[in-house]
Protein backbone atom coordinates (compact mmCIF):
# COMPACT_ATOMS: atom_id res chain seq x y z
CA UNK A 1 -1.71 18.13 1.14
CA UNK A 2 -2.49 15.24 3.08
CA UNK A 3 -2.97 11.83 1.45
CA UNK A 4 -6.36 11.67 -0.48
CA UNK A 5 -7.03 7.78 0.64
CA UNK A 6 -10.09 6.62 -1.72
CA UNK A 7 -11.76 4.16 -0.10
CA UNK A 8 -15.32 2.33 -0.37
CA UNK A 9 -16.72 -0.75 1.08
CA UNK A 10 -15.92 -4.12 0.86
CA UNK A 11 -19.48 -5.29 -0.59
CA UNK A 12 -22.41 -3.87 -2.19
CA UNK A 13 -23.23 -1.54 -4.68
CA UNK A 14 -22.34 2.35 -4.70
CA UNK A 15 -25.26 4.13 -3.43
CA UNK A 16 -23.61 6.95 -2.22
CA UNK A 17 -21.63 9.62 -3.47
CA UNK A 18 -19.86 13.11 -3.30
CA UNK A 19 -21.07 14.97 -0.78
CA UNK A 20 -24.54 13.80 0.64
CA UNK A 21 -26.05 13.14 3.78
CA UNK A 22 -24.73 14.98 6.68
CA UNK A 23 -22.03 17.71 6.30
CA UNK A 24 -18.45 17.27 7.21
CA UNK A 25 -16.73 18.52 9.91
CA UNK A 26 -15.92 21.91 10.04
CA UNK A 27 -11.97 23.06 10.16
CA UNK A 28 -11.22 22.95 13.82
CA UNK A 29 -13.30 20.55 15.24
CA UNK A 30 -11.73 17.09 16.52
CA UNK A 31 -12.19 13.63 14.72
CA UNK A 32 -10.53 12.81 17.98
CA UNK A 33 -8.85 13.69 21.44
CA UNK A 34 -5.42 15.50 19.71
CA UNK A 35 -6.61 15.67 15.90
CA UNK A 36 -7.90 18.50 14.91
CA UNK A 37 -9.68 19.47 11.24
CA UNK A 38 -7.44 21.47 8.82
CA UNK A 39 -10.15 20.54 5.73
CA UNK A 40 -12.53 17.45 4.72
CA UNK A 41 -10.52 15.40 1.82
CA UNK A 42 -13.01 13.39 0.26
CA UNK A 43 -16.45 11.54 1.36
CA UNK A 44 -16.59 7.93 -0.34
CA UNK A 45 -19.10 5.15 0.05
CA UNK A 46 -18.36 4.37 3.63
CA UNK A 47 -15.96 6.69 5.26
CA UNK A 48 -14.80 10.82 5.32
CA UNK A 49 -10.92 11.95 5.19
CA UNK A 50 -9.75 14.66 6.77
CA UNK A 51 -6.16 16.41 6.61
CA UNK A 52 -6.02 16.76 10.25
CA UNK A 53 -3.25 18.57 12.73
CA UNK A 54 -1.81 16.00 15.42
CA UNK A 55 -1.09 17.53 18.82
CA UNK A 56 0.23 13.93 19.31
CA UNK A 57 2.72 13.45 16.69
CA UNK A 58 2.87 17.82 15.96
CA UNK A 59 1.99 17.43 12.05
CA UNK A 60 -0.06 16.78 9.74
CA UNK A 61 -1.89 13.33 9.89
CA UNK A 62 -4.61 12.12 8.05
CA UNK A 63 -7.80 10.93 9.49
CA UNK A 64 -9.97 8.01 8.31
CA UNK A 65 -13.44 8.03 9.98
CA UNK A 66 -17.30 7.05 9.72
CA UNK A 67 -19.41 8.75 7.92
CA UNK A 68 -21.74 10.56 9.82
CA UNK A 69 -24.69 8.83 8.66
CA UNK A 70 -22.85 5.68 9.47
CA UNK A 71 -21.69 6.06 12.54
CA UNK A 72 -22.66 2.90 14.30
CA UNK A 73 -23.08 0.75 11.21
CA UNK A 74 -21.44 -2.49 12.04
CA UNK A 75 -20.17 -3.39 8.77
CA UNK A 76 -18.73 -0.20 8.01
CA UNK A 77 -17.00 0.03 11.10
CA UNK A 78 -15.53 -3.57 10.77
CA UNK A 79 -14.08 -2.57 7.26
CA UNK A 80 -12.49 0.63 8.96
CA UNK A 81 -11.27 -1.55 11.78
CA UNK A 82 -10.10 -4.44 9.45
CA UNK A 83 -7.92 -1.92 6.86
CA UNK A 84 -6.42 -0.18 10.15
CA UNK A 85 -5.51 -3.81 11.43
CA UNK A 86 -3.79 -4.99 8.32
CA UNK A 87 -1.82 -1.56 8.22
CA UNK A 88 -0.85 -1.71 11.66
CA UNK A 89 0.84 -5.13 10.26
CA UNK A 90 2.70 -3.83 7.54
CA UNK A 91 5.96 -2.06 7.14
CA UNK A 92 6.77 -1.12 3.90
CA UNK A 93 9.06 1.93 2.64
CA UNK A 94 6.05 2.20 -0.66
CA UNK A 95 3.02 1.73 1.86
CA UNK A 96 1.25 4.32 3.59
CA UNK A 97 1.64 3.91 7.91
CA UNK A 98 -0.93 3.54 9.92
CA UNK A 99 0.03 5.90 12.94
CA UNK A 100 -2.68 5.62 15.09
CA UNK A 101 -5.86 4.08 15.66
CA UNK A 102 -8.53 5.75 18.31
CA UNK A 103 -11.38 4.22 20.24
CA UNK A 104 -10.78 1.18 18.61
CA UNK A 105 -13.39 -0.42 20.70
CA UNK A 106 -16.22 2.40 20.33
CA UNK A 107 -18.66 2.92 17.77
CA UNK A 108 -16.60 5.48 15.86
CA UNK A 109 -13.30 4.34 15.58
CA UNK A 110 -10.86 6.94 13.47
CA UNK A 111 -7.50 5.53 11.57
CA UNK A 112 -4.94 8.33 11.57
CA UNK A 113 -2.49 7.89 8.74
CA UNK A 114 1.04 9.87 7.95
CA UNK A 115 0.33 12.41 5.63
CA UNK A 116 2.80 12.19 2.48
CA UNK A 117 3.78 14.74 0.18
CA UNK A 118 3.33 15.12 -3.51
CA UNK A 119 -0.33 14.09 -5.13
CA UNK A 120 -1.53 10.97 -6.85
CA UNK A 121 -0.72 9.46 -9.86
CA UNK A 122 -3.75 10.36 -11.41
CA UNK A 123 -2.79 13.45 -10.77
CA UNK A 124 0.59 13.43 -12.07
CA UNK A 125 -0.94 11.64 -15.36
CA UNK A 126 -3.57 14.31 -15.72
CA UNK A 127 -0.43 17.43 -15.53
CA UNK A 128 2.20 15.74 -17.46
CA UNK A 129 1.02 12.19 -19.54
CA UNK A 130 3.07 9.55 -20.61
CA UNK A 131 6.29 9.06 -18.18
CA UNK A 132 10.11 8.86 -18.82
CA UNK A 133 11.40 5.64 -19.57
CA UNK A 134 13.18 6.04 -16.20
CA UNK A 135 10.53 7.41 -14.25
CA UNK A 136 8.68 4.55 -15.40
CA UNK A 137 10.74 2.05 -14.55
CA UNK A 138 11.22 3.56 -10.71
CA UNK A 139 7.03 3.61 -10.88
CA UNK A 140 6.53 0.10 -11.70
CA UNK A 141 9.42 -1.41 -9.53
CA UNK A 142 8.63 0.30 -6.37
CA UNK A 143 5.04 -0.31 -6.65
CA UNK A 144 5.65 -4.19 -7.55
CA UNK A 145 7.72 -3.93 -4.58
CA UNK A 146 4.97 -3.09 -2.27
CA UNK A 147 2.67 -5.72 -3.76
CA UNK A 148 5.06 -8.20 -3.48
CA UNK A 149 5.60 -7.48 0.27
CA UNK A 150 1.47 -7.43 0.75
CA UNK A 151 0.99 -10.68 -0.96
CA UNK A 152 4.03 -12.39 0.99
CA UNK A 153 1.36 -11.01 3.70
CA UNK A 154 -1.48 -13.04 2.71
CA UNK A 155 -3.38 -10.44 1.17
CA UNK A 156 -4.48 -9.04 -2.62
CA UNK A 157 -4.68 -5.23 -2.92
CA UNK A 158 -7.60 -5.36 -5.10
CA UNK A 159 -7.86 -1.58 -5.90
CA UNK A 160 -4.29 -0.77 -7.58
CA UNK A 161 -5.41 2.43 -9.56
CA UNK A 162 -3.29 5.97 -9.99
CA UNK A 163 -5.79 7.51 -7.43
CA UNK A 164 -4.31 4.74 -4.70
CA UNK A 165 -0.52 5.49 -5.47
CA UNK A 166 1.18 8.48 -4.72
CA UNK A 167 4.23 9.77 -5.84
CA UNK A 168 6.82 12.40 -4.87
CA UNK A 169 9.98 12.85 -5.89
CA UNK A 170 10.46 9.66 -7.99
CA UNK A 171 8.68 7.72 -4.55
CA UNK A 172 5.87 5.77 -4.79
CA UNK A 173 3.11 4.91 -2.02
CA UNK A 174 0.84 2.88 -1.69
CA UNK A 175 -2.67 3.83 0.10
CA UNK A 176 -5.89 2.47 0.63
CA UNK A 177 -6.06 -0.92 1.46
CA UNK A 178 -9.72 -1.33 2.27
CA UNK A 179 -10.99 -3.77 -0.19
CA UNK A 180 -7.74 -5.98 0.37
CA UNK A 181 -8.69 -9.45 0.96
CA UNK A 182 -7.17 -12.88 1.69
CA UNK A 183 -6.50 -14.53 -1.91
CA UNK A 184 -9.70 -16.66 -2.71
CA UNK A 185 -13.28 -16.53 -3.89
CA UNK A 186 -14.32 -13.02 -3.87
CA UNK A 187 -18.00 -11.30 -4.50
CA UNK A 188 -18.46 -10.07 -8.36
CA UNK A 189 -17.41 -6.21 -9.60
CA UNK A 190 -15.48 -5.13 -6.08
CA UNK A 191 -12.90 -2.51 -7.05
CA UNK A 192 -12.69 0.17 -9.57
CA UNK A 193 -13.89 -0.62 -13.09
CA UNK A 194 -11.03 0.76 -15.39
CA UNK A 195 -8.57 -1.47 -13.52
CA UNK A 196 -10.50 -4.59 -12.48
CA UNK A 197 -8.97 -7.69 -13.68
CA UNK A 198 -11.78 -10.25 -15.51
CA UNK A 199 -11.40 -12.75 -12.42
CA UNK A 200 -12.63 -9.82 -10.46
CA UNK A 201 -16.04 -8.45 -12.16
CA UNK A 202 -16.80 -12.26 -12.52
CA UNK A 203 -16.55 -12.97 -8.91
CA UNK A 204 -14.32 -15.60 -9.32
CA UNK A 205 -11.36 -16.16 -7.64
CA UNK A 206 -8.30 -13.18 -7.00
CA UNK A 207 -5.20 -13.64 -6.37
CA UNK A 208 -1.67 -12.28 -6.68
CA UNK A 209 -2.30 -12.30 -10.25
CA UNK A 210 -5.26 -10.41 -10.04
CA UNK A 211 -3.45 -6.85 -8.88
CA UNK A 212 -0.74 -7.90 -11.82
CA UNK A 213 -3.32 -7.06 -14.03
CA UNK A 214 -4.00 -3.97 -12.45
CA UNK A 215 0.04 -3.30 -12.03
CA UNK A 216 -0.45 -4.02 -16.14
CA UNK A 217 -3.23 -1.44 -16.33
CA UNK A 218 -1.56 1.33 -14.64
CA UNK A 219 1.50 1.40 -16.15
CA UNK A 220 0.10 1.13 -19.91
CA UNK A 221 -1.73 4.36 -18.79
CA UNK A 222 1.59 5.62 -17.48
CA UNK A 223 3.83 4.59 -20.53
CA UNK A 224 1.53 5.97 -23.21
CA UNK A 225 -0.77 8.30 -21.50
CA UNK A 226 -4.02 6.46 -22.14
CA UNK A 227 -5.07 3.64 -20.51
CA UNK A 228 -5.53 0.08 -22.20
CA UNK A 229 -9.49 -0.13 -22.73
CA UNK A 230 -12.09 2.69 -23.23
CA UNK A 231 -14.47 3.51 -20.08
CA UNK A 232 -17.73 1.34 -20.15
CA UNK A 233 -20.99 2.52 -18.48
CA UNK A 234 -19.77 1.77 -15.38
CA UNK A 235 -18.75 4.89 -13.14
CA UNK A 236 -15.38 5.03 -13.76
CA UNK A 237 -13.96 5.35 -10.16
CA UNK A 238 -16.98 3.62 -8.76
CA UNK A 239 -17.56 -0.31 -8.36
CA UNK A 240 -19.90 -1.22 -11.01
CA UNK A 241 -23.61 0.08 -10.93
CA UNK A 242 -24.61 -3.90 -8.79
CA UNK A 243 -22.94 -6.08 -7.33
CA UNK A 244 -23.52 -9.73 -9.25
CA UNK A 245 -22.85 -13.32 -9.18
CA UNK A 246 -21.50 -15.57 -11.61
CA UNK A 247 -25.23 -17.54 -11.93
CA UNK A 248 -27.29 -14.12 -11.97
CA UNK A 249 -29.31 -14.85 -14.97
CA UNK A 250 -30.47 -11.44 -15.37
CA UNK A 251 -27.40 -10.05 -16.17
CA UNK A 252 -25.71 -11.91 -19.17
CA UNK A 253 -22.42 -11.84 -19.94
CA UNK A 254 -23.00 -9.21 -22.92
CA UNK A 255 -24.35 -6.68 -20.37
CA UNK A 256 -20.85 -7.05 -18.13
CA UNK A 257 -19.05 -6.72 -21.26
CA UNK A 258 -20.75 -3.91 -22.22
CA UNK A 259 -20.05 -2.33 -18.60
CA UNK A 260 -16.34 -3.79 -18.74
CA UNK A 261 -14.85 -3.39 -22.04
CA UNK A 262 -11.91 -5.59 -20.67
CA UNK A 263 -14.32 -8.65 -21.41
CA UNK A 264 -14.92 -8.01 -24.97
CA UNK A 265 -11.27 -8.18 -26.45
CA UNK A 266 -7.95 -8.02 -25.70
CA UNK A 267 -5.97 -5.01 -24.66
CA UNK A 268 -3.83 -2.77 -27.66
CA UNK A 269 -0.01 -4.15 -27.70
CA UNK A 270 1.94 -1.31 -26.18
CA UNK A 271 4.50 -1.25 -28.63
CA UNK A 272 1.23 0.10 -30.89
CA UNK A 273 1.10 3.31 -28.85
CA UNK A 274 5.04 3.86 -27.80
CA UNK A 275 8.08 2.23 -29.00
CA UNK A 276 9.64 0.76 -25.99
CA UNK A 277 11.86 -1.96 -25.66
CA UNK A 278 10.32 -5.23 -26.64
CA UNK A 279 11.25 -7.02 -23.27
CA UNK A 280 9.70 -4.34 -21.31
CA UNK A 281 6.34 -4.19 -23.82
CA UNK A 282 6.04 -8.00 -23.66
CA UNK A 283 5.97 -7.93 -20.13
CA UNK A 284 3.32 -5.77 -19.55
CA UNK A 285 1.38 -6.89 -21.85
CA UNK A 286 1.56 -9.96 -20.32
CA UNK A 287 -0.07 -8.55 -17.29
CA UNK A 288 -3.11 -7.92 -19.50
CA UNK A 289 -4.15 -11.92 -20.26
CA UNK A 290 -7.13 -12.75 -19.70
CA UNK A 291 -5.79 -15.86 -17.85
CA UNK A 292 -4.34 -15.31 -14.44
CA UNK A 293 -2.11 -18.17 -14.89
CA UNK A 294 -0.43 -16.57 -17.87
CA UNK A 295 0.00 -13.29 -16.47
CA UNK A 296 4.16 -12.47 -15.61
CA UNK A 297 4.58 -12.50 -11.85
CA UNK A 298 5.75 -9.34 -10.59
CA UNK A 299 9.81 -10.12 -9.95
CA UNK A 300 9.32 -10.89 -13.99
CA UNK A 301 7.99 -7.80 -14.62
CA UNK A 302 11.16 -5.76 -12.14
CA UNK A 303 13.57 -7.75 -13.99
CA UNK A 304 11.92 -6.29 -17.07
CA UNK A 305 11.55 -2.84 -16.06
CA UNK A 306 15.18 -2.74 -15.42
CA UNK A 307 15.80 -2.88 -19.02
CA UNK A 308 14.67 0.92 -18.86
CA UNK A 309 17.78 1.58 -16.61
């Protein structure tokens, strides 16, 4: 199965969802000259992904295009055009590779990405809950790893979450970098609510620190099989239901915290839920303070991790 890259727009709120407006493409027809359908992956806000069959490279690839009913739409396409950019930057053994990118200059430009094996970590969570203590350890290193490498690029992922990571045979990958963004002020509630750090549904400003948090997020969920804070209102995979500044007087603080539970009060120790070693606990549950500055940096929390090795 082809890599199932999640993606939505950099702005805005969700108005869009599973499979509306015009259909997919059918299995044979070309995204483009070479790539042909095998099946339609997923349809988010701004873009459809195919598992597609490369008489270019002879394999599978996986294709990253408009949606139909976007085709055209200038901001869409730039956010297409600006993830495929940054990936064609990268090289990262724990990101995914851009191979490809076609009519870059047209109106319907279509990112081709290697297709990796295995499934997501949300699926792996869903089959088999709480991870080894080694398994664990090899999850939150390698991912750390490719954060690292992104923010010694200049950018913030922005939308760490197990449905962004895949992993096969104790590898991890990351995928979807379309909300990443140059560390800085940033527009209120972009990203996925369950992992959003505080800085980030404020619209304040995100740094490095602010995918720590989520790096904190994901492996609580990993370590004891639930994650840190119960599911607000908010759409769980979704960005929140609007889009809001800091000044919006319409929507007080109490209604964010009632959409983000990760305002309201601090996150469970981990140690509550499984007894691991109090280094390792201390760590991540550093990555869960509500001040960025107090967060662990992610070589802290390796150094940690290898305490489960």
């Amino acid at each position: 199965m082809g890599t199932r890259s999640t993606t939505r727009g950099t702005d805005g709120p969700v108005t869009r969802s599973g499979l509306d407006g015009p259909p997919p493409l059918a299995p044979g027809r070309e995204v483009a000259p070479g790539y042909s359908v095998v099946q339609h992956l997923r349809r988010g806000e701004d873009y459809d992904t195919y598992d597609t069959w490369s008489a270019v490279h002879h394999c599978h690839t996986v294709a990253k295009v408009l949606r139909p009913d976007l085709v055209g739409d200038a901001r869409t396409r730039r956010g297409l055009l600006r993830e495929a950019k940054l990936l064609r930057s990268l090289r990262h053994p724990y990101i995914v590779r851009l191979l490809d990118l076609v009519d870059e200059r047209g109106p319907d430009p279509v990112m081709v990405l290697e297709s990796l094996p295995g499934g997501t970590l949300s699926d792996a969570l869903d089959s088999y809950g709480r991870f080894p203590e080694a398994a664990l350890a090899h999850l939150g290193q390698q991912l750390g790893a490719a954060l690292r490498y992104l923010h010694e690029q200049g950018r913030v992922h922005c939308d760490v979450k197990p449905s962004n990571i895949v992993v096969s045979a104790g590898v991890t990958r990351v995928i979807d970098l379309a909300l990443a963004r140059t560390p800085g002020p940033a527009p209120a509630e972009v990203g996925s609510a369950r992992y959003m750090a505080p800085e980030q549904i404020l619209g304040g400003v995100v740094t490095p620190a602010t995918d720590v948090w989520a790096v904190g997020v994901v492996l609580h969920e990993a370590a004891t099989g639930v994650r840190p804070f119960p599911d607000g209102v908010a759409d769980p995979e979704q960005t929140g239901s609007h889009s809001l500044s800091r000044t919006d007087s319409t929507h007080p603080r109490a209604e964010l915290a009632r959409l983000y539970p990760q305002l309201l009060k601090p996150a469970p120790r981990l140690r509550s839920r499984r007894r691991l070693p109090v280094r390792v606990a201390s760590a991540l549950d550093g990555c869960l303070l509500a001040d960025p500055g107090s967060r662990p940096t992610l070589a802290e929390v390796h150094t940690a991790l290898d305490t489960l090795l």
